[in-house]
C-alpha atoms as a PDB file:
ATOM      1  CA  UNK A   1    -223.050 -84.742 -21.461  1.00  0.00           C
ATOM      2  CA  UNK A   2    -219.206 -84.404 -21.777  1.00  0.00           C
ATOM      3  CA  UNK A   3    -216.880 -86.105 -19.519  1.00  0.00           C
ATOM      4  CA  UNK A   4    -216.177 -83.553 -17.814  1.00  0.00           C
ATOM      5  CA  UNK A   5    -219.833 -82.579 -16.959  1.00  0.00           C
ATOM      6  CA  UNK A   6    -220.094 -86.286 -15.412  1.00  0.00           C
ATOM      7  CA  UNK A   7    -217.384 -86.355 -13.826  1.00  0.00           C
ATOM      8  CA  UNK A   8    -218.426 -83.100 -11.847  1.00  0.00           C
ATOM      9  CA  UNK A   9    -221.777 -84.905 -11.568  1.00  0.00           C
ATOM     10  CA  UNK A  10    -220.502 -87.707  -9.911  1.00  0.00           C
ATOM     11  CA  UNK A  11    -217.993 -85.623  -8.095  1.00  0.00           C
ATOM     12  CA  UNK A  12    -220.863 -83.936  -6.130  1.00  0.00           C
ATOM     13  CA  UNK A  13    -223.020 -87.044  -5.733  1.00  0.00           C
ATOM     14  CA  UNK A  14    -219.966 -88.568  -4.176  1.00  0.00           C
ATOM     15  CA  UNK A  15    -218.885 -85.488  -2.057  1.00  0.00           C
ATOM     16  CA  UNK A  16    -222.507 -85.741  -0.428  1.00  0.00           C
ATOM     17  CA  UNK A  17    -222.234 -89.244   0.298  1.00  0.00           C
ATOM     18  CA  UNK A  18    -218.915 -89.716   1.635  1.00  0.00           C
ATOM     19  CA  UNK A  19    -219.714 -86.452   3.191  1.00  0.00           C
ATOM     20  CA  UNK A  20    -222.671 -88.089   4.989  1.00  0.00           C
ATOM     21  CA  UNK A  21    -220.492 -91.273   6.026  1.00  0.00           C
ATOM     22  CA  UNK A  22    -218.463 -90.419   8.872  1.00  0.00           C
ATOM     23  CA  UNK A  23    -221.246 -88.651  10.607  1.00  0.00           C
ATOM     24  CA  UNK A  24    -223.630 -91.534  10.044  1.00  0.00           C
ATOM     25  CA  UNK A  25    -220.901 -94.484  10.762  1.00  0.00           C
ATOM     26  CA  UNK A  26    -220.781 -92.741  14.439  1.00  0.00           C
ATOM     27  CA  UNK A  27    -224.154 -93.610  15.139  1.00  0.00           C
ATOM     28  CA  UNK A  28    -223.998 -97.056  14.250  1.00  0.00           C
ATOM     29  CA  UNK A  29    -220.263 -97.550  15.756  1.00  0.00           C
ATOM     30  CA  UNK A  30    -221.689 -95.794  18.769  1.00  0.00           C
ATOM     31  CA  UNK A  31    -223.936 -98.432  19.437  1.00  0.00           C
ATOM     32  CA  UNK A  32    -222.616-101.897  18.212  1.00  0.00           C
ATOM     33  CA  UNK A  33    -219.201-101.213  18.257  1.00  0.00           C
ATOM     34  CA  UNK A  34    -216.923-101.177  14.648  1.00  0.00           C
ATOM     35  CA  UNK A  35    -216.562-104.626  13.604  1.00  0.00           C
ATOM     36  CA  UNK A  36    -220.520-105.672  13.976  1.00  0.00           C
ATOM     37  CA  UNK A  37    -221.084-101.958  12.161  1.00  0.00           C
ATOM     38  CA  UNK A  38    -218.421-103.207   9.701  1.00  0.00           C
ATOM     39  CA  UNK A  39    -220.445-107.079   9.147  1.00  0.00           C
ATOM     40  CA  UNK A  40    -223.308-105.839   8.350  1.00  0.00           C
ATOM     41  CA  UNK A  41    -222.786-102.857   6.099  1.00  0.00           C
ATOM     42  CA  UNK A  42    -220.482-104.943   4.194  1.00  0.00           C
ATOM     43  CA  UNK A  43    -222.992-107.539   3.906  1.00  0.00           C
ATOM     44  CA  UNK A  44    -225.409-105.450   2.725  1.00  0.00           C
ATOM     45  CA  UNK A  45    -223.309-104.036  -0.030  1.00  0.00           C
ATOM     46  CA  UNK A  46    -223.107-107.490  -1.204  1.00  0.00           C
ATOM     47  CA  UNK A  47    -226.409-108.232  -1.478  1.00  0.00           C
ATOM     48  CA  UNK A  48    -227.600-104.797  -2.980  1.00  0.00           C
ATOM     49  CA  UNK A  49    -225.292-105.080  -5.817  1.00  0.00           C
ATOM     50  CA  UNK A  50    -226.360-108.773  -6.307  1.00  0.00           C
ATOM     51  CA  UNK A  51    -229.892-107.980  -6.580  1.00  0.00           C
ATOM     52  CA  UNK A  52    -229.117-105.410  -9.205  1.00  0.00           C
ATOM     53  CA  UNK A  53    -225.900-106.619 -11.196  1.00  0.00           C
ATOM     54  CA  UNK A  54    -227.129-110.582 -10.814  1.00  0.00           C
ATOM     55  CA  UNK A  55    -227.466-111.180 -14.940  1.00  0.00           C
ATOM     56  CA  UNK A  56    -224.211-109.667 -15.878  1.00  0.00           C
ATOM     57  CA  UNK A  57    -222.887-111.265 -12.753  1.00  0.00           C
ATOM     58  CA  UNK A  58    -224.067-114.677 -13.043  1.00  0.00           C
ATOM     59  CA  UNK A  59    -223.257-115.002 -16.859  1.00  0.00           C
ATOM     60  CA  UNK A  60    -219.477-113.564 -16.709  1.00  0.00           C
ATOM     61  CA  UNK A  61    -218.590-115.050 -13.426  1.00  0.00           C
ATOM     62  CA  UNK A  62    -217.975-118.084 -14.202  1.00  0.00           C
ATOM     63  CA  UNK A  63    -216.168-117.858 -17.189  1.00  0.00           C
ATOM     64  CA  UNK A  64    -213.660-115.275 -15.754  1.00  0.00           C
ATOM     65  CA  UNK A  65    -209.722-116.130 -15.391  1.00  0.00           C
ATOM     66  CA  UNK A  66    -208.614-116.668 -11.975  1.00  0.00           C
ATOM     67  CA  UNK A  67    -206.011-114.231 -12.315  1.00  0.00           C
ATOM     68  CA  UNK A  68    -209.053-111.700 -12.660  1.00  0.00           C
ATOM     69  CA  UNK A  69    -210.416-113.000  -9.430  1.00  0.00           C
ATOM     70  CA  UNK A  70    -207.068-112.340  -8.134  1.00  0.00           C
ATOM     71  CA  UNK A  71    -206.757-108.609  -9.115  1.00  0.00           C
ATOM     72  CA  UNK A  72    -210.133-107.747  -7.619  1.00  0.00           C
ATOM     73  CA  UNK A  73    -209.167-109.221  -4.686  1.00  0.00           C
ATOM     74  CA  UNK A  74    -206.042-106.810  -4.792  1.00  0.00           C
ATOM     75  CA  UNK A  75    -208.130-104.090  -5.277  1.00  0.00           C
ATOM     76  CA  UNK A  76    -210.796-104.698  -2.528  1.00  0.00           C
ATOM     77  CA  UNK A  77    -208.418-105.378   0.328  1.00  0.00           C
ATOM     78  CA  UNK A  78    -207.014-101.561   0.399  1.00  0.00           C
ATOM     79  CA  UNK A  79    -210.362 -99.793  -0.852  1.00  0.00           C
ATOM     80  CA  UNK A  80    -212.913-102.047   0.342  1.00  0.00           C
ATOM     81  CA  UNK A  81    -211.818-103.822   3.265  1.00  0.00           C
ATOM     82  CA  UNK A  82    -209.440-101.917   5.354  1.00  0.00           C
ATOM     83  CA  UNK A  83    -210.575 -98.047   4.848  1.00  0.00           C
ATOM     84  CA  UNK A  84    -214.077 -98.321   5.706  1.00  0.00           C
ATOM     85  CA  UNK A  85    -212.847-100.723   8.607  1.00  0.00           C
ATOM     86  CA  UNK A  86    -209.727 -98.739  10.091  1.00  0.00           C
ATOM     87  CA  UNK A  87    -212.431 -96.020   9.527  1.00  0.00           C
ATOM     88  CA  UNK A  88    -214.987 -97.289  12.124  1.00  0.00           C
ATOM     89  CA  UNK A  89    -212.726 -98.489  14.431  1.00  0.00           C
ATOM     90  CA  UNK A  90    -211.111 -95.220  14.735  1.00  0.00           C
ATOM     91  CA  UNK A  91    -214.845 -93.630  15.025  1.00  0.00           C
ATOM     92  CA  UNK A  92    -215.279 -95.687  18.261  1.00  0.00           C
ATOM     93  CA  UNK A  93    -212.823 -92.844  20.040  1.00  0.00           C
ATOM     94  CA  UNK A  94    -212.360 -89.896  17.589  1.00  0.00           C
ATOM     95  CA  UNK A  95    -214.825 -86.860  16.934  1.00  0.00           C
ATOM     96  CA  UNK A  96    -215.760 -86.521  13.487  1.00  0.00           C
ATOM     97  CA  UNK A  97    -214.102 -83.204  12.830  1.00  0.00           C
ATOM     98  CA  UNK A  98    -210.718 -85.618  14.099  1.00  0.00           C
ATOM     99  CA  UNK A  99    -211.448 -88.147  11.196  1.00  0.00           C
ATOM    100  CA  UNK A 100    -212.543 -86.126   8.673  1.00  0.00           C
ATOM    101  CA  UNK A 101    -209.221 -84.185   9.087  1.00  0.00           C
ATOM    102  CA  UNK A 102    -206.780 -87.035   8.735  1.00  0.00           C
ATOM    103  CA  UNK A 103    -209.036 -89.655   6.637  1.00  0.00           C
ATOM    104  CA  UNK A 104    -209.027 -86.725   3.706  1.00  0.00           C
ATOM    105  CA  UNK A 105    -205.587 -86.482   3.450  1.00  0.00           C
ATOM    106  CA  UNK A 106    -205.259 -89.129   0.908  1.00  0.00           C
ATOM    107  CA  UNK A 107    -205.077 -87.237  -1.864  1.00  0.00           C
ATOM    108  CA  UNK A 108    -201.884 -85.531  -0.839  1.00  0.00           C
ATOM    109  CA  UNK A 109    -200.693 -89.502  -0.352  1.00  0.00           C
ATOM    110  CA  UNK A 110    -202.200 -90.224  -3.689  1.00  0.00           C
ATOM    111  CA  UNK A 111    -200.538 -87.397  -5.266  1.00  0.00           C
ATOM    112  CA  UNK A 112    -197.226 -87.919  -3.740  1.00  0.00           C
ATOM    113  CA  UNK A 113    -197.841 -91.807  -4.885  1.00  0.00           C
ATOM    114  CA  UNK A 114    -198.398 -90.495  -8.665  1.00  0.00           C
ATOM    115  CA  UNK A 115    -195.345 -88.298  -8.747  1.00  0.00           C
ATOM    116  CA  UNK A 116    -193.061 -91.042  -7.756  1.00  0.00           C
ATOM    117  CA  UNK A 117    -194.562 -93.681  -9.770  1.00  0.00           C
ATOM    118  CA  UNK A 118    -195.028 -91.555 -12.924  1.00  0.00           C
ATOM    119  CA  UNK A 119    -191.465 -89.985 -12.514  1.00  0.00           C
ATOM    120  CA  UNK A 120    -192.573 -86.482 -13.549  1.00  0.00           C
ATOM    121  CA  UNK A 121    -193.716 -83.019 -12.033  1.00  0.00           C
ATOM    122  CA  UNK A 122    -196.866 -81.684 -12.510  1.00  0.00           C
ATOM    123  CA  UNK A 123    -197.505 -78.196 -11.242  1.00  0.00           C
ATOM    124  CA  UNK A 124    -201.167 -78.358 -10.567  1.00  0.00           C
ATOM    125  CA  UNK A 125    -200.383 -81.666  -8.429  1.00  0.00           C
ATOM    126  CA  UNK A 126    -197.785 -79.942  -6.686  1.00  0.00           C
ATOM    127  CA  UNK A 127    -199.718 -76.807  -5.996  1.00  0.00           C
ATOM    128  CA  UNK A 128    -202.393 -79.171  -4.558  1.00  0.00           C
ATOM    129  CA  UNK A 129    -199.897 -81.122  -2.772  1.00  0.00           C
ATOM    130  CA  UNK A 130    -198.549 -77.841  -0.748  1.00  0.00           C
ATOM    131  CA  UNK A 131    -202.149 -76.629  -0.277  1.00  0.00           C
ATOM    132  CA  UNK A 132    -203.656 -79.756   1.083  1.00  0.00           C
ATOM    133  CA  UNK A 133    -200.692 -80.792   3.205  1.00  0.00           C
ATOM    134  CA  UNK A 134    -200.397 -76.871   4.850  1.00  0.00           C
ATOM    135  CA  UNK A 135    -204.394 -77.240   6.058  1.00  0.00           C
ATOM    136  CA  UNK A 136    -203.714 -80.872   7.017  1.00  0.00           C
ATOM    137  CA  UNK A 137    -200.605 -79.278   9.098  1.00  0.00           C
ATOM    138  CA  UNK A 138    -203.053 -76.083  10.837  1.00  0.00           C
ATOM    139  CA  UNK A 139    -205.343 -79.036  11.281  1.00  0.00           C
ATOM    140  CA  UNK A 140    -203.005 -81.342  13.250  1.00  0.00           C
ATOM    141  CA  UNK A 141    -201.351 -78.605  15.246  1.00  0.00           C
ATOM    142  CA  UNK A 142    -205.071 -78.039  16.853  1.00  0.00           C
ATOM    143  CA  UNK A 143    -204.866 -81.683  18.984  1.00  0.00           C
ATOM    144  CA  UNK A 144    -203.057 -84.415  20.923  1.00  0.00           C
ATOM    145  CA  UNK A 145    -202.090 -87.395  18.428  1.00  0.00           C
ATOM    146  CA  UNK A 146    -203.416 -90.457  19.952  1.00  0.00           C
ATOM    147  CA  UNK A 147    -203.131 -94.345  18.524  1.00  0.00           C
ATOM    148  CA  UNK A 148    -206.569 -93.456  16.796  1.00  0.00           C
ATOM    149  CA  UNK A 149    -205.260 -90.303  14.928  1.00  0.00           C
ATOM    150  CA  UNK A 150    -202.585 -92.583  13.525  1.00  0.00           C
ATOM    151  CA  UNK A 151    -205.418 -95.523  12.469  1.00  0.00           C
ATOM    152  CA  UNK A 152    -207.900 -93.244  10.358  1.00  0.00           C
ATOM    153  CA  UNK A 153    -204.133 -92.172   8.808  1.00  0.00           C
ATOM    154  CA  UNK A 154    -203.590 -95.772   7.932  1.00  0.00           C
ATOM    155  CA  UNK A 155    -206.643 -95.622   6.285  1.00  0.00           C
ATOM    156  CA  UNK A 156    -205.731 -92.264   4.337  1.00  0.00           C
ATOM    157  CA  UNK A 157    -202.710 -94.208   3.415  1.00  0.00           C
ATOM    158  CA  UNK A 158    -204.577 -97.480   2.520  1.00  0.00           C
ATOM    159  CA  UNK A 159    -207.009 -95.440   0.864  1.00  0.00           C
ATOM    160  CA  UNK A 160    -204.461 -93.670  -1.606  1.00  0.00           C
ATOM    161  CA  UNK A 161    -202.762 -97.116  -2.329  1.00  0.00           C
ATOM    162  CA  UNK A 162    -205.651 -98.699  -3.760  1.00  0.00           C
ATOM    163  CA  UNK A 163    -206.947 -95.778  -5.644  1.00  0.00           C
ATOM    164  CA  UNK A 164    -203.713 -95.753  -7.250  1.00  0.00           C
ATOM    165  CA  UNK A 165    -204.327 -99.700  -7.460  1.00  0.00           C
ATOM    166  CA  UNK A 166    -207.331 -99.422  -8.644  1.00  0.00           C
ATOM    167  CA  UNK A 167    -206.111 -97.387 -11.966  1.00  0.00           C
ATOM    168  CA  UNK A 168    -203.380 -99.356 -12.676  1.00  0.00           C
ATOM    169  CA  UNK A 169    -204.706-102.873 -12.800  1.00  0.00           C
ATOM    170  CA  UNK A 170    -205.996-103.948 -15.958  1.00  0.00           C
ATOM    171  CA  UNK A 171    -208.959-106.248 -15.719  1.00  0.00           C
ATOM    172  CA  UNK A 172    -210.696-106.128 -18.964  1.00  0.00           C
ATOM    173  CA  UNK A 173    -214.458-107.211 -17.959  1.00  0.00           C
ATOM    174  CA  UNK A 174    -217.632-105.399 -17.288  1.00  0.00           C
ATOM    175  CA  UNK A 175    -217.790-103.087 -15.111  1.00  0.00           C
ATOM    176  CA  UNK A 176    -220.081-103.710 -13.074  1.00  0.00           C
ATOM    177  CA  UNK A 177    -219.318-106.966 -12.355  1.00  0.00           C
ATOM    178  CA  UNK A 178    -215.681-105.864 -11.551  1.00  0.00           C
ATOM    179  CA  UNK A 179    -217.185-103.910  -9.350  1.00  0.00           C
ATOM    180  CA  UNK A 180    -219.743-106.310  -7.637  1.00  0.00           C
ATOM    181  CA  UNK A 181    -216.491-108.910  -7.082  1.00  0.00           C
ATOM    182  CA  UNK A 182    -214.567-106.174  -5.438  1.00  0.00           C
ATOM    183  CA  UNK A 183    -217.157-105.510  -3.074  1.00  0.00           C
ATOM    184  CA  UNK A 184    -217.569-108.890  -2.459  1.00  0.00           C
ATOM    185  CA  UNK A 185    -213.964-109.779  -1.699  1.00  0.00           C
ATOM    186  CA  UNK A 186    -213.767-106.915   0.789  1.00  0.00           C
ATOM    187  CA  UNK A 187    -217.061-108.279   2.363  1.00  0.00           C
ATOM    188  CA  UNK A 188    -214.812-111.518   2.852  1.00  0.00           C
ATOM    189  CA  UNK A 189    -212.246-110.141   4.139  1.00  0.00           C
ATOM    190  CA  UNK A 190    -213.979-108.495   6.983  1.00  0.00           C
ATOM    191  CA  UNK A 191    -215.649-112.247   8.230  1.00  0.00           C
ATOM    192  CA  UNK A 192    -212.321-113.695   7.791  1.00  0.00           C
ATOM    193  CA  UNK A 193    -210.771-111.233   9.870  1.00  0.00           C
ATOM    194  CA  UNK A 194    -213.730-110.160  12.717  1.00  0.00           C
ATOM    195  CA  UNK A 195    -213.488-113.278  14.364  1.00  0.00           C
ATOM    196  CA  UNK A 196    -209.894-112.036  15.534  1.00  0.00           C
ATOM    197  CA  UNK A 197    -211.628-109.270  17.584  1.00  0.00           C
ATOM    198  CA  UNK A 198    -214.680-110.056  18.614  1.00  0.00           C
ATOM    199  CA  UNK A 199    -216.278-113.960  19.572  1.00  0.00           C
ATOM    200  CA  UNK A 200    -218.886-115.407  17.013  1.00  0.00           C
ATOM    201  CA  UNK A 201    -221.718-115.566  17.538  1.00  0.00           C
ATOM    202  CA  UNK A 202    -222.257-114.773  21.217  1.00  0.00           C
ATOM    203  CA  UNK A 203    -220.916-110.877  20.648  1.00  0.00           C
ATOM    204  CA  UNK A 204    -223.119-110.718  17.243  1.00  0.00           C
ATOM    205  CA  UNK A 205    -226.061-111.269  19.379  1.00  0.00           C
ATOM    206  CA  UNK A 206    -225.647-109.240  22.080  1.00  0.00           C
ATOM    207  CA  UNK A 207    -224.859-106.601  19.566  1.00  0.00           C
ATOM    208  CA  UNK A 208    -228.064-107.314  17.726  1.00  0.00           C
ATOM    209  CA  UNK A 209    -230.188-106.370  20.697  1.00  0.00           C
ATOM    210  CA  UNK A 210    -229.093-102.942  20.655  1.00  0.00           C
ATOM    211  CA  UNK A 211    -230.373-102.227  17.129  1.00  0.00           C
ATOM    212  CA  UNK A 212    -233.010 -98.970  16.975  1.00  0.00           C
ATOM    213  CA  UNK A 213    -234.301 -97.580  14.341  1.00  0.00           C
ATOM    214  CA  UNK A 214    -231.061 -94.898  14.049  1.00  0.00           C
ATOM    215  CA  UNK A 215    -228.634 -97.491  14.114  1.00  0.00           C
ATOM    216  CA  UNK A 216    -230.934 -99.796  11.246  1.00  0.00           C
ATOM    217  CA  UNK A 217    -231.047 -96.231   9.714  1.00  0.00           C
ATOM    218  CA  UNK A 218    -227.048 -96.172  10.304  1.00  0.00           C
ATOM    219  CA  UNK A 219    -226.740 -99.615   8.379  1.00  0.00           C
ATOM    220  CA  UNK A 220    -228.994 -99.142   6.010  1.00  0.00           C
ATOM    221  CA  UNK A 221    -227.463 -96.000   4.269  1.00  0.00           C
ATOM    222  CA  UNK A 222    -223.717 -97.475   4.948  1.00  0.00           C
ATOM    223  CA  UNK A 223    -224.617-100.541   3.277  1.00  0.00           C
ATOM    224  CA  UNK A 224    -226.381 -99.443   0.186  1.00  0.00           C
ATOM    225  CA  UNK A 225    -225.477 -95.880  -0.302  1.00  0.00           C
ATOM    226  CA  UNK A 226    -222.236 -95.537   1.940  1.00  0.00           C
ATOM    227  CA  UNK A 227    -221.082 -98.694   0.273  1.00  0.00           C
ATOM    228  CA  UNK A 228    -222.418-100.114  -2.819  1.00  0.00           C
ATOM    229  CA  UNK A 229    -223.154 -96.986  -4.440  1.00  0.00           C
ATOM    230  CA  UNK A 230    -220.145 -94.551  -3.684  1.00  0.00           C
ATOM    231  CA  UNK A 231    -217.795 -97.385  -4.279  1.00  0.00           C
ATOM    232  CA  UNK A 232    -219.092 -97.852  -7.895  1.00  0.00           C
ATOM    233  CA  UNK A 233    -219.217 -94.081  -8.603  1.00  0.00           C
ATOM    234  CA  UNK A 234    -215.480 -94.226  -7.048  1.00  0.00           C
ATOM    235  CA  UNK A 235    -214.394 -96.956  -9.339  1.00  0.00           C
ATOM    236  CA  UNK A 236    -216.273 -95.566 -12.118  1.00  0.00           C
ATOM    237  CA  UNK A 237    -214.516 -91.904 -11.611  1.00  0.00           C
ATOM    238  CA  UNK A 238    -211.187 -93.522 -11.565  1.00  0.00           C
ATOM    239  CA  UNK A 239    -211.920 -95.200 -15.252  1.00  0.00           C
ATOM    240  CA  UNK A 240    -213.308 -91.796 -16.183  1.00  0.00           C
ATOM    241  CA  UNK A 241    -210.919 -89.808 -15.212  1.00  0.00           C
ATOM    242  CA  UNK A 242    -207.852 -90.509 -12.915  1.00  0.00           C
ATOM    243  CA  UNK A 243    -206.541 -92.387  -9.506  1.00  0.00           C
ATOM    244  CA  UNK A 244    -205.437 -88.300  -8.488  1.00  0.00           C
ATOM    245  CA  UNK A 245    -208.819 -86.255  -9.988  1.00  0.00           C
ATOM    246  CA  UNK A 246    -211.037 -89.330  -7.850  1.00  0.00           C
ATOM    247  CA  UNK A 247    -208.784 -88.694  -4.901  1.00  0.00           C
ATOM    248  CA  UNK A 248    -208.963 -84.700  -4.677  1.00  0.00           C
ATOM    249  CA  UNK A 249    -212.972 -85.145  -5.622  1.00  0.00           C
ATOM    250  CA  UNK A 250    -213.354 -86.586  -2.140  1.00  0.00           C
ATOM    251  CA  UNK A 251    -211.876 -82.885  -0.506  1.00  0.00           C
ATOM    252  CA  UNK A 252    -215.315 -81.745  -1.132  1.00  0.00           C
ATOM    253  CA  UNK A 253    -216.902 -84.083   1.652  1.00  0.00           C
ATOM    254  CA  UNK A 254    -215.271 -82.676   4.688  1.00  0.00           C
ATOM    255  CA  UNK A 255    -217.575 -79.620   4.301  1.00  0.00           C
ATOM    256  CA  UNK A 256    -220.752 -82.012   4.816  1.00  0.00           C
ATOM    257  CA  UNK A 257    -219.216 -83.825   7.610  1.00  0.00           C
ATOM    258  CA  UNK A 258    -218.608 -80.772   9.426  1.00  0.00           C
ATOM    259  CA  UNK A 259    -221.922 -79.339   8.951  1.00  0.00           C
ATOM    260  CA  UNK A 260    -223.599 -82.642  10.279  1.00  0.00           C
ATOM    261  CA  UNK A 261    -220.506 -82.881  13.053  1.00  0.00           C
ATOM    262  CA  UNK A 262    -221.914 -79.715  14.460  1.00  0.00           C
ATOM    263  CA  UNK A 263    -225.852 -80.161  13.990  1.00  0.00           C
ATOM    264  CA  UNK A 264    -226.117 -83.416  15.358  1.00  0.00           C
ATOM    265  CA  UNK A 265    -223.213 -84.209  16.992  1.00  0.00           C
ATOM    266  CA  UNK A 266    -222.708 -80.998  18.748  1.00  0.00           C
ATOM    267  CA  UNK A 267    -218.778 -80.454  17.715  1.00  0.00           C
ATOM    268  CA  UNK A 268    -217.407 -77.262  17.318  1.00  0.00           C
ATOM    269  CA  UNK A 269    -214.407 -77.253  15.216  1.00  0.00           C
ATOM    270  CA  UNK A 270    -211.252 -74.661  16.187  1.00  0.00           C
ATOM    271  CA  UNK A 271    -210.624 -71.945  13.859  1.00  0.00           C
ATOM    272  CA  UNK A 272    -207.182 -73.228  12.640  1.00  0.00           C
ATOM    273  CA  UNK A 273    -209.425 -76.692  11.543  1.00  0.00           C
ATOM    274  CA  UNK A 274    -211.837 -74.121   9.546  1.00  0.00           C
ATOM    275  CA  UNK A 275    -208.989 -72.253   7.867  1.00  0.00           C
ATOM    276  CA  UNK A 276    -207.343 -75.948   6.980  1.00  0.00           C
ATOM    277  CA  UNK A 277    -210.321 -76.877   5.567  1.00  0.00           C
ATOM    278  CA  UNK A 278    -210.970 -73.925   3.466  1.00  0.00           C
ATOM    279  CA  UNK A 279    -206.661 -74.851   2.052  1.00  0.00           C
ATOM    280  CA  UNK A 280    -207.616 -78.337   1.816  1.00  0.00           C
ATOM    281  CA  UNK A 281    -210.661 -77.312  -0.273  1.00  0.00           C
ATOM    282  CA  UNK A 282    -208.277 -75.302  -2.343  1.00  0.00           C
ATOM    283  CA  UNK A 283    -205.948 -77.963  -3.007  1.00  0.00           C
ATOM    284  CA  UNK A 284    -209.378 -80.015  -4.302  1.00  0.00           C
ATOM    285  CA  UNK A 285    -210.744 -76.777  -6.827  1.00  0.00           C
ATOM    286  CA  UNK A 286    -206.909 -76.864  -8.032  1.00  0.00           C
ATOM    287  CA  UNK A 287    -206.930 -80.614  -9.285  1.00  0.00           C
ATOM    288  CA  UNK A 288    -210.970 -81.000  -9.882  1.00  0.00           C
ATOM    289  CA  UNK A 289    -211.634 -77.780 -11.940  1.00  0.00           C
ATOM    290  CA  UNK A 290    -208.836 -75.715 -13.165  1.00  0.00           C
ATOM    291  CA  UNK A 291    -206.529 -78.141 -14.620  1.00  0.00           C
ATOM    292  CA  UNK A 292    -209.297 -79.752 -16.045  1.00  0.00           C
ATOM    293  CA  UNK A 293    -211.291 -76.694 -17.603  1.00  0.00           C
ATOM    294  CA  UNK A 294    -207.035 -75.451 -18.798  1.00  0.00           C
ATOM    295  CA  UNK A 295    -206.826 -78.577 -19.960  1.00  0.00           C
ATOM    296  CA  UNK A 296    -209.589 -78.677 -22.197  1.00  0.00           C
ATOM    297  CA  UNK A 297    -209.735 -75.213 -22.854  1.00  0.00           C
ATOM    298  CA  UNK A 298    -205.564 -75.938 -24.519  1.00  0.00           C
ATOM    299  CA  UNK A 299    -207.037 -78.811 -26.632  1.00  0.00           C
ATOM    300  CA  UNK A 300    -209.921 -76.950 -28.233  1.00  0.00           C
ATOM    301  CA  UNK A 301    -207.118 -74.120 -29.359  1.00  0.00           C
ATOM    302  CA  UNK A 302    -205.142 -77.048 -30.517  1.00  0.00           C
ATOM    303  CA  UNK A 303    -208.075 -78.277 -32.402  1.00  0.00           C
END
C-alpha cells in the first residue's frame, strides 16, 4: 500500500470517528456534566493504550531524556488536554450542528499557522483557506454568538496549534510510546485542573449515580475509540503526511455529525449551514486529494 493509499485509509477511519464524537460526547456531557465526562474518558485512554503499548512502554520509559518528557507534555496540553475538554464543556449548551461548525475550522487556523511560519504561498492552501473560511462565514451568519460559540473556537484554535506542534517537535523515540506519554500527560492535566471546577470526590459520586448504559456506552467509545485510537491515527497522519493534510482530513467528519445530529438528536440544520458544509468539504477534497494525486502525478513525469 502506498502512502498515499494509507493515508486516505486512515483519513476515512478518522473522519468516522471524530465524526461520531461530538454526537456521542452529548450524551455523556448530557448526563454527568463535562469535566466528570472529561475524567473518565481520559482515564480510559490511559489505560487502553497501557494494556496494549505496556512492553515498548515499560522498556523505553525509563531510559528516555527528560527533555523528551517535556516535549510530550507540550504536545498533549493543546491536542490532548484542552480540545477534547473546551469541547465538552461547550457541548453542555451548544447543538451539535453549533460545534461541529466552529470546532472544524481548524484547518483554516492551521493553514493560516503554516503560511506564516513557513513564509511561503501555496495555492492549494490558499484555495482551501478561502473555501473553508467562506462556509465557516454562511455558517456563522445562521446564529447568535454566545460565550460557548467562542469556547469550541478556542478549541479550533488550540487544536490547530498543537497539530502544528505536533509536526514540528522532534522527539526521536517509538512511536507508540510517544504516543502513549502524550495521552497520558493530557490525562494529567485534566485531574490537575478538574478540581478547579467541580469538588472531589463528593461531585464524582453524585455524578456516578447517574451512569446508564448510554452514558457507559458514551465513555466507553470516547475513551478507547474517541481517544486512544483517533489520537494515534492523528499523530500517526501527521508523521505520514503533514500538520495541514491531518488538519483538512478532519473536514470529512462534519458530514457524520450531522447525520447523527439529526437522527438522534433531532437537529435540523439551516440551509446556509448545509451549503457551508458542502464549501468546507471543498476546501478538505482541495488539500486531501488533488494536491496530493498533482503532486504525485508531477513526480512520476519527473521520474
Amino acid at each position: 500500500m502506498s502512502p498515499f493509499q494509507k493515508s486516505l485509509l486512515l483519513v476515512a477511519g478518522m473522519a468516522l470517528i471524530w465524526g461520531a464524537g461530538l454526537p456521542v460526547s452529548k450524551v455523556g456531557v448530557q448526563a454527568i456534566g463535562a469535566w466528570p465526562f472529561r475524567l473518565a474518558c481520559a482515564s480510559i485512554s490511559v489505560l487502553f493504550l497501557y494494556a496494549i503499548f505496556w512492553s515498548p512502554v515499560n522498556r523505553i520509559g525509563i531510559s528516555l531524556d527528560p527533555v523528551l518528557y517535556f516535549k510530550f507534555f507540550i504536545i498533549a496540553v493543546p491536542n490532548v488536554f484542552l480540545v477534547p475538554v473546551l469541547n465538552n464543556i461547550a457541548l453542555e449548551r451548544l447543538s451539535i450542528s453549533d460545534s461541529t461548525s466552529l470546532i472544524y475550522t481548524m484547518p483554516c487556523f492551521t493553514s493560516f499557522f503554516a503560511m506564516i511560519l513557513n513564509r511561503k504561498l501555496d495555492i492549494f492552501s490558499i484555495a482551501s483557506l478561502v473555501f473553508c473560511l467562506s462556509g465557516v462565514g454562511l455558517i456563522i451568519g445562521s446564529f447568535e454568538f454566545s460565550s460557548s460559540h467562542f469556547i469550541i473556537l478556542s478549541s479550533a484554535i488550540a487544536w490547530s496549534i498543537g497539530s502544528i506542534i505536533s509536526q514540528r517537535l522532534e522527539a526521536n523515540v517509538e512511536f507508540r510510546v510517544k504516543v502513549f506519554w502524550q495521552i497520558t500527560f493530557g490525562c494529567l492535566c485534566v485531574f490537575l485542573v478538574s478540581p478547579l471546577f467541580i469538588s472531589w470526590p463528593t461531585e464524582i459520586i453524585k455524578f456516578s449515580g447517574n451512569l446508564s448504559l448510554p452514558v457507559v456506552a458514551s465513555v466507553l467509545f470516547m475513551g478507547v475509540v474517541g481517544g486512544a485510537i483517533v489520537f494515534y491515527i492523528w499523530f500517526y497522519l501527521i508523521e505520514l503526511q503533514n500538520a495541514e493534510y491531518a488538519s483538512y482530513a478532519t473536514l470529512f467528519s462534519p458530514i457524520i455529525s450531522i447525520i447523527l445530529a439529526i437522527a438522534y438528536f433531532g437537529e435540523t440544520p439551516s440551509t446556509s449551514t448545509m451549503i457551508g458544509f458542502s464549501l468546507i468539504l471543498i476546501s478538505a477534497l482541495i488539500v486531501n486529494i488533488v494536491r496530493p494525486a498533482l503532486i504525485s502525478k508531477t513526480n512520476q513525469a519527473a521520474t
